[in-house]
C-alpha atoms as a PDB file:
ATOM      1  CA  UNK A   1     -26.340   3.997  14.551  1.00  0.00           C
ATOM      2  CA  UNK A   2     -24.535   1.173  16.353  1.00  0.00           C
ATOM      3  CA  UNK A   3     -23.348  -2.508  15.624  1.00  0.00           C
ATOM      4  CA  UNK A   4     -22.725  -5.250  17.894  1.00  0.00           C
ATOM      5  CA  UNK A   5     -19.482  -6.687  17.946  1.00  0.00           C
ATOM      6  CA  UNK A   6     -19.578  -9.505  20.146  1.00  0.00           C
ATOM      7  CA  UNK A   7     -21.878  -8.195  23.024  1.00  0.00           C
ATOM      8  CA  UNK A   8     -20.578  -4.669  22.959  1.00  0.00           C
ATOM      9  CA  UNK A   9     -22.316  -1.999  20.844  1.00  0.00           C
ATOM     10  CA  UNK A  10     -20.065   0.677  18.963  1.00  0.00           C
ATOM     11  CA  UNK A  11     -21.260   3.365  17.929  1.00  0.00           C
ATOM     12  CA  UNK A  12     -20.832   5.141  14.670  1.00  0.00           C
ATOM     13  CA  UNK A  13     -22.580   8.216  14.572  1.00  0.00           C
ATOM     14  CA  UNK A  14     -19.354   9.312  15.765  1.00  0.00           C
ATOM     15  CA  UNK A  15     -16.578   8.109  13.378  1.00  0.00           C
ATOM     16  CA  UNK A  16     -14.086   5.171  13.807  1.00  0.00           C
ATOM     17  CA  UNK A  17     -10.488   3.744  12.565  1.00  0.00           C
ATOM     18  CA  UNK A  18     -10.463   0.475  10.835  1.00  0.00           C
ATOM     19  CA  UNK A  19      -6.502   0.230  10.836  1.00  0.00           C
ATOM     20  CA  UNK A  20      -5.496  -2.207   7.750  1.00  0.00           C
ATOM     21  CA  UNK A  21      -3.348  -5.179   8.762  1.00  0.00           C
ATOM     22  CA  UNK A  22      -2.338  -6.982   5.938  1.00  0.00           C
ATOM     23  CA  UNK A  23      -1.492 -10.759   5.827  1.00  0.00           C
ATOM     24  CA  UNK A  24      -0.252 -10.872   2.101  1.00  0.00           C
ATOM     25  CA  UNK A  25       2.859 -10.611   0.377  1.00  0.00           C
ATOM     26  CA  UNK A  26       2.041  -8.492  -2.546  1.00  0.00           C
ATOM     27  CA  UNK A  27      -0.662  -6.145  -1.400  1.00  0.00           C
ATOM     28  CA  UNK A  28      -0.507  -2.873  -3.291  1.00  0.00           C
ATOM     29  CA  UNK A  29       1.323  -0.978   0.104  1.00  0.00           C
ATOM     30  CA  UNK A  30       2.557  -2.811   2.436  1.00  0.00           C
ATOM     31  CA  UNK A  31       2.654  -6.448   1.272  1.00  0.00           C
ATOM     32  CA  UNK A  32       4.879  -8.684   2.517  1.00  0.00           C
ATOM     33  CA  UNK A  33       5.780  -5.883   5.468  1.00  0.00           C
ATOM     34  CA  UNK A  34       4.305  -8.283   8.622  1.00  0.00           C
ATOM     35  CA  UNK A  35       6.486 -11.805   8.334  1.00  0.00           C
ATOM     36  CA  UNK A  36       6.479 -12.839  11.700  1.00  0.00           C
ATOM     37  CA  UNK A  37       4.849 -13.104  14.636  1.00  0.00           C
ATOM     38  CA  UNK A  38       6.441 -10.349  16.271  1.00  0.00           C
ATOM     39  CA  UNK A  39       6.026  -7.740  13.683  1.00  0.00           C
ATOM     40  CA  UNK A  40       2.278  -8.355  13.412  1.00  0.00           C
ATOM     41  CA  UNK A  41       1.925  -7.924  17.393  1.00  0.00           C
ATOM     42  CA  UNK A  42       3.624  -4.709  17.214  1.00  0.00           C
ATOM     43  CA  UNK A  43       1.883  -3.080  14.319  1.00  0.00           C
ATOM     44  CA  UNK A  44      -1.637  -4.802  16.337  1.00  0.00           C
ATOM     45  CA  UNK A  45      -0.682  -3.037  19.223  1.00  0.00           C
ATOM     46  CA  UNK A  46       0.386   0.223  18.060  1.00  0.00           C
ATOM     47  CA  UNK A  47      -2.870   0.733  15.710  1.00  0.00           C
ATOM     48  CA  UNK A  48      -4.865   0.126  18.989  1.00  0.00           C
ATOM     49  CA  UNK A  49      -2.882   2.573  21.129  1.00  0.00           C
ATOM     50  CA  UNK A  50      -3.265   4.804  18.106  1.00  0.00           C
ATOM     51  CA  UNK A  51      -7.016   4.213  18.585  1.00  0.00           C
ATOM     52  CA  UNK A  52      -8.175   1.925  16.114  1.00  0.00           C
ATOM     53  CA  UNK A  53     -11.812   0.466  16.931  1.00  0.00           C
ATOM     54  CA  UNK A  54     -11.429  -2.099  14.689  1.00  0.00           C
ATOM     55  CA  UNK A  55      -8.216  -4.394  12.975  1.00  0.00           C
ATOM     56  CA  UNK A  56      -8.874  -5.586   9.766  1.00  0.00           C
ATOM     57  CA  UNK A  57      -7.187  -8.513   8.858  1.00  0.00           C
ATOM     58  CA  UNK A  58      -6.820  -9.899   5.306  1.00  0.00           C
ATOM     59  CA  UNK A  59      -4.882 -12.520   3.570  1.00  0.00           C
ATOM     60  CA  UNK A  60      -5.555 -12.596   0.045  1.00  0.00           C
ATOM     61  CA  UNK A  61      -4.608  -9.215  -2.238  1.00  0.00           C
ATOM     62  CA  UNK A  62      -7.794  -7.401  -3.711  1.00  0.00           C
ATOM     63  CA  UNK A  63      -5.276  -5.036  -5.415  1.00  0.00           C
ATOM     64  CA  UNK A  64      -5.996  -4.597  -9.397  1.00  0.00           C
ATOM     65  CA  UNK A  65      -4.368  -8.082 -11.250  1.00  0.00           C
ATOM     66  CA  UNK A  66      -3.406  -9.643  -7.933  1.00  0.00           C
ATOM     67  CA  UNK A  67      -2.192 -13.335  -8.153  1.00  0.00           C
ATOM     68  CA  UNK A  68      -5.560 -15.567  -6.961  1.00  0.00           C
ATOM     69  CA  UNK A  69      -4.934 -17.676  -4.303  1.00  0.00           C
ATOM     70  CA  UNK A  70      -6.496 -20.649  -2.853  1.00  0.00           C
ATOM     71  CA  UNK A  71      -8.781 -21.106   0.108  1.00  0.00           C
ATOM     72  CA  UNK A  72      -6.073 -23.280   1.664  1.00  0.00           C
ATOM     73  CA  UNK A  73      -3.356 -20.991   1.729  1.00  0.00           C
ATOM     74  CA  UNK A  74      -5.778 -18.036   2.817  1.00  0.00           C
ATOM     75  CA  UNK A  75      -7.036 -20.187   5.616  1.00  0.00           C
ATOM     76  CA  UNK A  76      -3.231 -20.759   6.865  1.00  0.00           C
ATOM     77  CA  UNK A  77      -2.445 -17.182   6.348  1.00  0.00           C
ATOM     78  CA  UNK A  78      -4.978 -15.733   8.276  1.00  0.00           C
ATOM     79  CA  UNK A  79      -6.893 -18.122  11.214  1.00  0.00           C
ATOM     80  CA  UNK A  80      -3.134 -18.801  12.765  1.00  0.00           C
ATOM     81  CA  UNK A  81      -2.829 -14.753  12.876  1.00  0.00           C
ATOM     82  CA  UNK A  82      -6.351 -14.474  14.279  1.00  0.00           C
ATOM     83  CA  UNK A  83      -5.391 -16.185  17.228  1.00  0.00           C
ATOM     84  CA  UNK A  84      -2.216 -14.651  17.681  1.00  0.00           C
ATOM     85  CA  UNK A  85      -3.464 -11.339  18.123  1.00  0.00           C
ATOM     86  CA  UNK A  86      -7.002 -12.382  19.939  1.00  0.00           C
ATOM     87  CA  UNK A  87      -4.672 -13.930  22.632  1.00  0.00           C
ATOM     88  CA  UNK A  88      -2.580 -11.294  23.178  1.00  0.00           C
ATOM     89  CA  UNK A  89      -4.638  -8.260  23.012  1.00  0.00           C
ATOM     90  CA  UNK A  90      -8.438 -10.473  23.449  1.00  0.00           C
ATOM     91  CA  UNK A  91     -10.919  -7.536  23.679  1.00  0.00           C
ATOM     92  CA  UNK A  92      -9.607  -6.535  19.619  1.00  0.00           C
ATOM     93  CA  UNK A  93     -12.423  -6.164  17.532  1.00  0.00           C
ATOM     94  CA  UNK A  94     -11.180  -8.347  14.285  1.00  0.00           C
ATOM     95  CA  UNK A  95     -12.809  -7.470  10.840  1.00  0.00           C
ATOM     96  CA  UNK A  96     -11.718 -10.102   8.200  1.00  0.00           C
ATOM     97  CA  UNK A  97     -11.209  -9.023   4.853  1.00  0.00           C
ATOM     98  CA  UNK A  98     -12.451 -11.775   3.361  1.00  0.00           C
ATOM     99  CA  UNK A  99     -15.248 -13.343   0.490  1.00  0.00           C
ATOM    100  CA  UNK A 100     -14.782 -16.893   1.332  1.00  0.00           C
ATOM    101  CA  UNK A 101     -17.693 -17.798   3.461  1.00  0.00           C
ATOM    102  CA  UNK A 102     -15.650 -20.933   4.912  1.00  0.00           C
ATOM    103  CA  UNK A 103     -13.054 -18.637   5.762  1.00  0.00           C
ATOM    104  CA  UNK A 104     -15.477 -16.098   7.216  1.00  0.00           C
ATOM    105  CA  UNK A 105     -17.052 -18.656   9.730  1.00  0.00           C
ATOM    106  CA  UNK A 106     -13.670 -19.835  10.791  1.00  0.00           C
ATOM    107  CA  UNK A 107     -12.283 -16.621  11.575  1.00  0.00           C
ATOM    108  CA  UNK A 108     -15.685 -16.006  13.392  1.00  0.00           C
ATOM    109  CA  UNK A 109     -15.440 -18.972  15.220  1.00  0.00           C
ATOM    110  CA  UNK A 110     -12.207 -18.493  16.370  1.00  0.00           C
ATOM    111  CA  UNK A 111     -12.580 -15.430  17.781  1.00  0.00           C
ATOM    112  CA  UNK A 112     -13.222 -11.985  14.774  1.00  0.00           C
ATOM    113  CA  UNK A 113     -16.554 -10.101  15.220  1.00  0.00           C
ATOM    114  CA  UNK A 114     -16.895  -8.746  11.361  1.00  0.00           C
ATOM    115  CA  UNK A 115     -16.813  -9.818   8.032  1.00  0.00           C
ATOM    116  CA  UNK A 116     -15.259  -7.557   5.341  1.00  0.00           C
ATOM    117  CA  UNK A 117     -16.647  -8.778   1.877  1.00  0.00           C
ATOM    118  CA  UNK A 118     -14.979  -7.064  -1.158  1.00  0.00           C
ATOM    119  CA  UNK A 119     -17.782  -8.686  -3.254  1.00  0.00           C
ATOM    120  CA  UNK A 120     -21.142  -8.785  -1.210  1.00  0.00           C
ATOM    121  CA  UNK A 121     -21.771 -11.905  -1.678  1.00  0.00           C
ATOM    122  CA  UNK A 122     -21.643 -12.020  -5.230  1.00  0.00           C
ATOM    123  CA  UNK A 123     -17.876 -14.217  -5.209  1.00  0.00           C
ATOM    124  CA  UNK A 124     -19.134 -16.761  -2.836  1.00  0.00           C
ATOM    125  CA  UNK A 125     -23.266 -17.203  -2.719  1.00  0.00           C
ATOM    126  CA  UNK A 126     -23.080 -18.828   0.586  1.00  0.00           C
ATOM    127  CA  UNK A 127     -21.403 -15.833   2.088  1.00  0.00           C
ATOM    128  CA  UNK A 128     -24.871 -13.422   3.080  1.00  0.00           C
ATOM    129  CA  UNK A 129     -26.231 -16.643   4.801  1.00  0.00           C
ATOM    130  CA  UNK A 130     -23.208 -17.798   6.375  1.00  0.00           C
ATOM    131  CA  UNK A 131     -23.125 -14.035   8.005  1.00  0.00           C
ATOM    132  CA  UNK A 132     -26.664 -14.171   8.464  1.00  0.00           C
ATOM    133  CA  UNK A 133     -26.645 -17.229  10.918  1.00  0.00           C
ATOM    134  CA  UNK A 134     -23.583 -15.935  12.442  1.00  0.00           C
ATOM    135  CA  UNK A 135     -25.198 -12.802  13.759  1.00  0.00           C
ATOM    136  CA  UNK A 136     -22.554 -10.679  13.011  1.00  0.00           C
ATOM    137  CA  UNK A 137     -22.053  -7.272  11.310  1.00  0.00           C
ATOM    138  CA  UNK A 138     -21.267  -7.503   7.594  1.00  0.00           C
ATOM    139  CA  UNK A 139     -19.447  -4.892   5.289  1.00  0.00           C
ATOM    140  CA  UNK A 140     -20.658  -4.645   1.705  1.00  0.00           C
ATOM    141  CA  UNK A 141     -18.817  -3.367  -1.192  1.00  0.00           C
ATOM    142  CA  UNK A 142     -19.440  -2.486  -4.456  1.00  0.00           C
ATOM    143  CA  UNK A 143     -17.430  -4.183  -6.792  1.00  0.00           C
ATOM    144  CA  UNK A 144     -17.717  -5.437 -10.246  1.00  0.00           C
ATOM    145  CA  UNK A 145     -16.011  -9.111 -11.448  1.00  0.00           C
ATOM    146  CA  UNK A 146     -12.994 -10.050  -9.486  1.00  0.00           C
ATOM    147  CA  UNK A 147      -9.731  -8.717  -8.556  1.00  0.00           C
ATOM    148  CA  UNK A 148      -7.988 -10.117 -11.431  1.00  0.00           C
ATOM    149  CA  UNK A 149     -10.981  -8.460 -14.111  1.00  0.00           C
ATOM    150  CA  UNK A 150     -12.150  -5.572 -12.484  1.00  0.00           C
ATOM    151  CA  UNK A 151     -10.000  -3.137 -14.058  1.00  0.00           C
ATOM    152  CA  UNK A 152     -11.904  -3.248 -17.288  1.00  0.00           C
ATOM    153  CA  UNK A 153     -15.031  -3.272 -15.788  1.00  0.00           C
ATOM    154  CA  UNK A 154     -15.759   0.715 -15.016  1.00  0.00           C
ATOM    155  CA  UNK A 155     -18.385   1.362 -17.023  1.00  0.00           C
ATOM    156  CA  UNK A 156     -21.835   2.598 -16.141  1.00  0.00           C
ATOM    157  CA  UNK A 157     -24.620   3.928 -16.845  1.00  0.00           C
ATOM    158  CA  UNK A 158     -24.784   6.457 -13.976  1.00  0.00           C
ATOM    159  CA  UNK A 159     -21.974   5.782 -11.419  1.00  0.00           C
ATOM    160  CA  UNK A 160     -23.809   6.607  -8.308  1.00  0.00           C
ATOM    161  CA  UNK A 161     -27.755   5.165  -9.122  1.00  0.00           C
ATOM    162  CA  UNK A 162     -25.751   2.022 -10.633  1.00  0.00           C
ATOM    163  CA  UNK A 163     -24.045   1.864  -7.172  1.00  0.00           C
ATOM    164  CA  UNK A 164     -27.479   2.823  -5.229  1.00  0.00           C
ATOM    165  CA  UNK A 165     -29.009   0.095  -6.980  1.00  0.00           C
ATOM    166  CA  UNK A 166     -26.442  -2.253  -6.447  1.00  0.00           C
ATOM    167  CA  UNK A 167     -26.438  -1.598  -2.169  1.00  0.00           C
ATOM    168  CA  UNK A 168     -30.386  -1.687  -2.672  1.00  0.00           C
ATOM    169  CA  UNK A 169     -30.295  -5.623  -3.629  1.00  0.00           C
ATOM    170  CA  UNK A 170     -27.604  -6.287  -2.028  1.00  0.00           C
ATOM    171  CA  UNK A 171     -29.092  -4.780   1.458  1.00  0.00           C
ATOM    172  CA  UNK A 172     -32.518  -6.888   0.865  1.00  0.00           C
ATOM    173  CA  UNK A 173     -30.592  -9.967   0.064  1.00  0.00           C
ATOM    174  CA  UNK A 174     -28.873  -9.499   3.295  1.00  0.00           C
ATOM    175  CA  UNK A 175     -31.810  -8.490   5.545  1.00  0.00           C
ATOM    176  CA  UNK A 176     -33.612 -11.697   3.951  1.00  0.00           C
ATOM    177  CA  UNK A 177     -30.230 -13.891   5.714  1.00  0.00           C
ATOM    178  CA  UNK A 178     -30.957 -12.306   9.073  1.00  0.00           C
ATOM    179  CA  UNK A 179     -28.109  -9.596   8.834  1.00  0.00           C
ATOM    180  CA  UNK A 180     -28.858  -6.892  11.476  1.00  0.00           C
ATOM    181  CA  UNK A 181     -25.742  -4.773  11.243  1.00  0.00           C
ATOM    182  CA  UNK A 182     -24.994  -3.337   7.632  1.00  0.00           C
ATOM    183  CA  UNK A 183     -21.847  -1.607   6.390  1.00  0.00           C
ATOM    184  CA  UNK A 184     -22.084  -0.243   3.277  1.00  0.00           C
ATOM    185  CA  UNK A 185     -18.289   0.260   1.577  1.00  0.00           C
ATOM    186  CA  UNK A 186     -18.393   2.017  -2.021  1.00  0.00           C
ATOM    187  CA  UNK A 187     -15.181   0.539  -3.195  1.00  0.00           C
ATOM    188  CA  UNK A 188     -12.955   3.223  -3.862  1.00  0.00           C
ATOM    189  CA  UNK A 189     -10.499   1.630  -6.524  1.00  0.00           C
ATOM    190  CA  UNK A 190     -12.946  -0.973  -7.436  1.00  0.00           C
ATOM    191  CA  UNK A 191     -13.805  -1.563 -11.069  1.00  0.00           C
ATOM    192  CA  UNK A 192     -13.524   2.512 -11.020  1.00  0.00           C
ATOM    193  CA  UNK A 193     -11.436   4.511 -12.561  1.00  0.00           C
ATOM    194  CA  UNK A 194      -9.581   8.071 -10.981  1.00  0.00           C
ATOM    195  CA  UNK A 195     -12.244  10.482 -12.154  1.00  0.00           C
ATOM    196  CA  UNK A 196     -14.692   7.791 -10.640  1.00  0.00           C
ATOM    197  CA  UNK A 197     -13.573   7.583  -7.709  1.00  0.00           C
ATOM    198  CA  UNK A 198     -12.928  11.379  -7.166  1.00  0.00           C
ATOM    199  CA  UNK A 199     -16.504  11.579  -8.420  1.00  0.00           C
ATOM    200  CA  UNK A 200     -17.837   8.971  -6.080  1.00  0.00           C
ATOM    201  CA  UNK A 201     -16.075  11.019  -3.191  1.00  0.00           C
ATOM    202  CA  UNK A 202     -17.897  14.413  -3.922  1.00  0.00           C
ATOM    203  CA  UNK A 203     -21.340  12.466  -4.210  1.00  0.00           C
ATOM    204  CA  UNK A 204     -20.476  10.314  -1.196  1.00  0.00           C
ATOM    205  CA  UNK A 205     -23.519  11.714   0.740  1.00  0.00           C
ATOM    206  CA  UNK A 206     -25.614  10.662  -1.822  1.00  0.00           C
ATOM    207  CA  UNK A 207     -25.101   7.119  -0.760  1.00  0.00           C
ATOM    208  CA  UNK A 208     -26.675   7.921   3.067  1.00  0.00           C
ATOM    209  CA  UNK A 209     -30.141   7.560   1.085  1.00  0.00           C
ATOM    210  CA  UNK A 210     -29.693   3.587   2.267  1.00  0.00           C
ATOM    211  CA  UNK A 211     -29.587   4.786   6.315  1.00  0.00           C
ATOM    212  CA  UNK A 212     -26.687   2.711   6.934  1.00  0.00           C
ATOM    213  CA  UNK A 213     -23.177   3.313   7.974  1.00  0.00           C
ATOM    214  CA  UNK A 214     -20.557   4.089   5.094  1.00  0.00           C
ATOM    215  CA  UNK A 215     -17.333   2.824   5.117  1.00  0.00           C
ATOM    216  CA  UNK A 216     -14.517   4.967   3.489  1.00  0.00           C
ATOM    217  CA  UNK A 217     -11.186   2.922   2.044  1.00  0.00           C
ATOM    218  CA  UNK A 218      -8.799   5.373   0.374  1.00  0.00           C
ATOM    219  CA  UNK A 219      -5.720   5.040   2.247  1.00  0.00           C
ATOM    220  CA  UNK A 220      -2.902   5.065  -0.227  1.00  0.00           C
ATOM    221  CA  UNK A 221      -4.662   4.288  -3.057  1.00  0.00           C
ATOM    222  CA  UNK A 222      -3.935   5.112  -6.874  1.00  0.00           C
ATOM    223  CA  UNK A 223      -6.545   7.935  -6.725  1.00  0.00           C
ATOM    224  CA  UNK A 224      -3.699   9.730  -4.488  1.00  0.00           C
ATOM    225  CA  UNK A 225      -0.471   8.928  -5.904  1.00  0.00           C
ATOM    226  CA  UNK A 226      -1.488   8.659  -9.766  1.00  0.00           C
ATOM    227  CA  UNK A 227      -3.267  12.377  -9.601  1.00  0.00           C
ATOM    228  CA  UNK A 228       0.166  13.589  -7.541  1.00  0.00           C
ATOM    229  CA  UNK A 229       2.387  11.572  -9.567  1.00  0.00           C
ATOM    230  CA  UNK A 230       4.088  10.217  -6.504  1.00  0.00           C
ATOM    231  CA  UNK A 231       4.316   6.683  -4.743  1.00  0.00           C
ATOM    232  CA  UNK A 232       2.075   4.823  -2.238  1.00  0.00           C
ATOM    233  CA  UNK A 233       4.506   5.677   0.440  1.00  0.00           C
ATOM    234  CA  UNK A 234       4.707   9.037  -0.532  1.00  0.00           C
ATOM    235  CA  UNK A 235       1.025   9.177  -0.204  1.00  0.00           C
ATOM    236  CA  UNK A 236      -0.012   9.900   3.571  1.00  0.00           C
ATOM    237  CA  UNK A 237      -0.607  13.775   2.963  1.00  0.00           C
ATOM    238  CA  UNK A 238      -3.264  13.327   0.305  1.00  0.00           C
ATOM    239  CA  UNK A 239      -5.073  10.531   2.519  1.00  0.00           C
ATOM    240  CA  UNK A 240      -5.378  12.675   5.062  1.00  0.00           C
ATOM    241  CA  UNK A 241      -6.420  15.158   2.959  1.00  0.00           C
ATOM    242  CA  UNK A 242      -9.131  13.002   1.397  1.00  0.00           C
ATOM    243  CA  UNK A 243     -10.030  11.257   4.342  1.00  0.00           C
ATOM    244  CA  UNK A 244     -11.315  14.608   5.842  1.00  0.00           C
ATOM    245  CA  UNK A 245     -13.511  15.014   2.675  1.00  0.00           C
ATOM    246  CA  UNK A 246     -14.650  11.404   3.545  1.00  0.00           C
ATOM    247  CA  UNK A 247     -15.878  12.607   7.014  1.00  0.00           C
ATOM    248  CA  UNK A 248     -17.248  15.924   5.912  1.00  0.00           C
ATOM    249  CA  UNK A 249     -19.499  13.975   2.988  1.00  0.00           C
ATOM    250  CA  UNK A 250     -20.581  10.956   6.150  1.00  0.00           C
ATOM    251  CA  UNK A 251     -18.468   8.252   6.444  1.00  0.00           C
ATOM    252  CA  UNK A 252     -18.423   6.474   9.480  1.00  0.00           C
ATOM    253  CA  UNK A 253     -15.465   4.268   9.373  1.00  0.00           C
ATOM    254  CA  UNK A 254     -12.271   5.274   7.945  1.00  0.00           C
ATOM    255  CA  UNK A 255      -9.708   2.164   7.277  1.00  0.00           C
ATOM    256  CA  UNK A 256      -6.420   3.429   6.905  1.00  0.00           C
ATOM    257  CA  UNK A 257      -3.153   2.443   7.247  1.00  0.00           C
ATOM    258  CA  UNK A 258      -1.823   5.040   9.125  1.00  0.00           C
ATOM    259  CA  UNK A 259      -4.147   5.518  12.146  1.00  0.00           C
ATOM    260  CA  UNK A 260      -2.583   7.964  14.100  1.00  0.00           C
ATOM    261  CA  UNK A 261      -3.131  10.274  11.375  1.00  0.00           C
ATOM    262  CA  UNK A 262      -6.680   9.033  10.709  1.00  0.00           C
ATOM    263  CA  UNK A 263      -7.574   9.793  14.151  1.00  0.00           C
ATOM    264  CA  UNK A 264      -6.327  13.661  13.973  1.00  0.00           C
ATOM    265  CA  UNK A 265      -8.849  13.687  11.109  1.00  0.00           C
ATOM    266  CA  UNK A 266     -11.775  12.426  13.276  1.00  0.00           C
ATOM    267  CA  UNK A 267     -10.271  14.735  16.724  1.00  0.00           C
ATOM    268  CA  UNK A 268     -10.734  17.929  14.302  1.00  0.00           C
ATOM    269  CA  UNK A 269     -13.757  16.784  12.618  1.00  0.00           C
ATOM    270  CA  UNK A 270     -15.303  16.643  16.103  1.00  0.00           C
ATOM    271  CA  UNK A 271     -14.069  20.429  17.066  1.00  0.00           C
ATOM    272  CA  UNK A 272     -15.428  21.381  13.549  1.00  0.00           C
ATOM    273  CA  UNK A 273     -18.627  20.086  13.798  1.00  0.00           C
ATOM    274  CA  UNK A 274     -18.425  21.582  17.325  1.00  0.00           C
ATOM    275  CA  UNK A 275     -18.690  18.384  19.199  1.00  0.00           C
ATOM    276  CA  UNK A 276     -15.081  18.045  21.349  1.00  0.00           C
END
C-alpha cells in the first residue's frame, strides 16, 4: 500500500502524520495562529522534526458556517506559503487542502505532491481530471453540500453503506481520470453529527472493503470537546485517545495538529501490534 509523492514511494501499511498547517484566519483551532513568515517556518519545521510525513496546507476554512472566500484570496494565501516552506525545507511532502482545481494545479506546479479535496470532486467538476493528468495522489472525502450548508445535511439512510456508496462512485470516477493513488477520508465532522461520527469511528473498518488507504481527521474536533464539555484547546487528551481507536480500526494517515503526540500513538501501536 504505497503512493508516490513526487518520485518517492511512502508507504502506508505502516501509519503516517499529516500535521495540519493552517493558512486561515478563522479556522475552528488555530486560525489566524501562523501570520508571518516566520511563524509558519517554525511550526513547518517542528511538525517535521516531530515526524510528520506529510504538511497539509490549507487556506480556506472547511469549519461548519465558515465565511466563503474567493479563489483569489485563496490563491494569495496559500501558493506564496507553498514556496516559502518548499524552499526552505524542499524534500516536504505538501498536501493542499484544497477543492479548487485551479488552485490544486498551481500548488502542484509549484512544488506540493497531494491534493486534499474536502468534496471529491463534487465542488469543482474539473477537480478528478485536473488530478488525474497531474499524476498525483488524491484524498477523497465524504461530504455532503458545502461548508456553509453541511450542518443540516446529516441525514441518511444507513450512515456507513450511504458513505460506501458514496467512495464507490467517487473511486470509479477517479480511476476513469487516471488517478493511481487513492485516499479515502470519511469526514469526521462533515455533514455528521456527534453520535455519527462516534458511530463512523467504531465501524471505521468497515470502510477497508474499498482496499484503499483511510485517512483519519479528528484532531480537536467537536466530537471531543462537545462530548467532554471542554474547549478545542483543551482537547489534546481525547485526540489522542481517539486517534488510537483510529489506528486500531485501520487508518493509515492520521492529520493532527499536534504531531508529537500523534506519533506516540503510531510508536505504541507498532509495539502493540508487535512490530517495533
Amino acid at each position: 500500500m504505497t503512493i508516490n509523492c513526487k518520485g518517492s514511494l511512502i508507504d502506508l501499511s505502516t501509519p503516517k502524520v499529516m500535521g495540519i498547517l493552517n493558512l486561515t484566519p478563522d479556522s475552528f483551532y488555530d486560525g489566524g495562529k501562523y501570520k508571518d513568515e516566520s511563524q509558519i517556518l517554525y511550526q513547518t519545521e517542528k511538525m517535521l522534526q516531530e515526524g510528520a510525513t506529510f504538511i497539509d496546507l490549507g487556506a480556506y476554512s472547511s469549519r461548519p458556517g465558515a465565511d466563503h472566500i474567493s479563489i483569489e484570496e485563496e490563491e494569495n494565501r496559500i501558493l506564496p506559503i507553498v514556496t516559502l516552506i518548499l524552499s526552505k525545507f524542499p524534500n516536504t511532502i505538501l498536501s493542499i487542502d484544497t477543492f479548487r482545481s485551479k488552485i490544486a494545479k498551481q500548488c502542484i506546479e509549484a512544488g506540493a505532491a497531494i491534493i486534499n479535496d474536502i468534496s471529491a470532486g463534487s465542488l469543482d467538476k474539473e477537480m478528478i481530471k485536473i488530478v488525474g493528468a497531474l499524476k498525483v495522489p488524491y484524498i477523497m472525502m465524504h461530504m455532503k453540500g458545502t461548508p456553509q450548508t453541511m450542518k443540516s445535511l446529516n441525514q441518511y439512510d444507513n450512515l456507513i453503506e450511504d458513505i460506501q456508496l458514496y467512495f464507490s462512485q467517487k473511486i470509479i470516477e477517479a480511476i476513469k481520470e487516471g488517478i493511481n493513488d487513492l485516499i479515502i477520508d470519511p469526514g469526521f465532522g462533515f455533514a455528521k453529527n456527534i453520535d455519527q461520527n462516534f458511530e463512523l469511528l467504531n465501524k471505521l473498518d468497515l470502510l477497508n472493503i474499498q482496499e484503499y488507504p483511510i485517512l483519519a481527521g479528528i484532531s480537536r474536533k467537536s466530537m471531543i470537546y462537545k462530548s467532554l464539555n471542554i474547549n478545542p484547546s483543551e482537547s489534546l487528551n481525547g485526540t489522542t485517545s481517539l486517534n488510537t481507536i483510529a489506528l486500531l480500526k485501520g487508518a493509515s494517515i492520521l492529520r493532527v495538529h499536534d504531531v508529537k503526540e500523534a506519533m506516540e500513538c503510531v510508536t505504541l501501536f507498532h509495539r502493540y501490534k508487535g512490530q517495533a
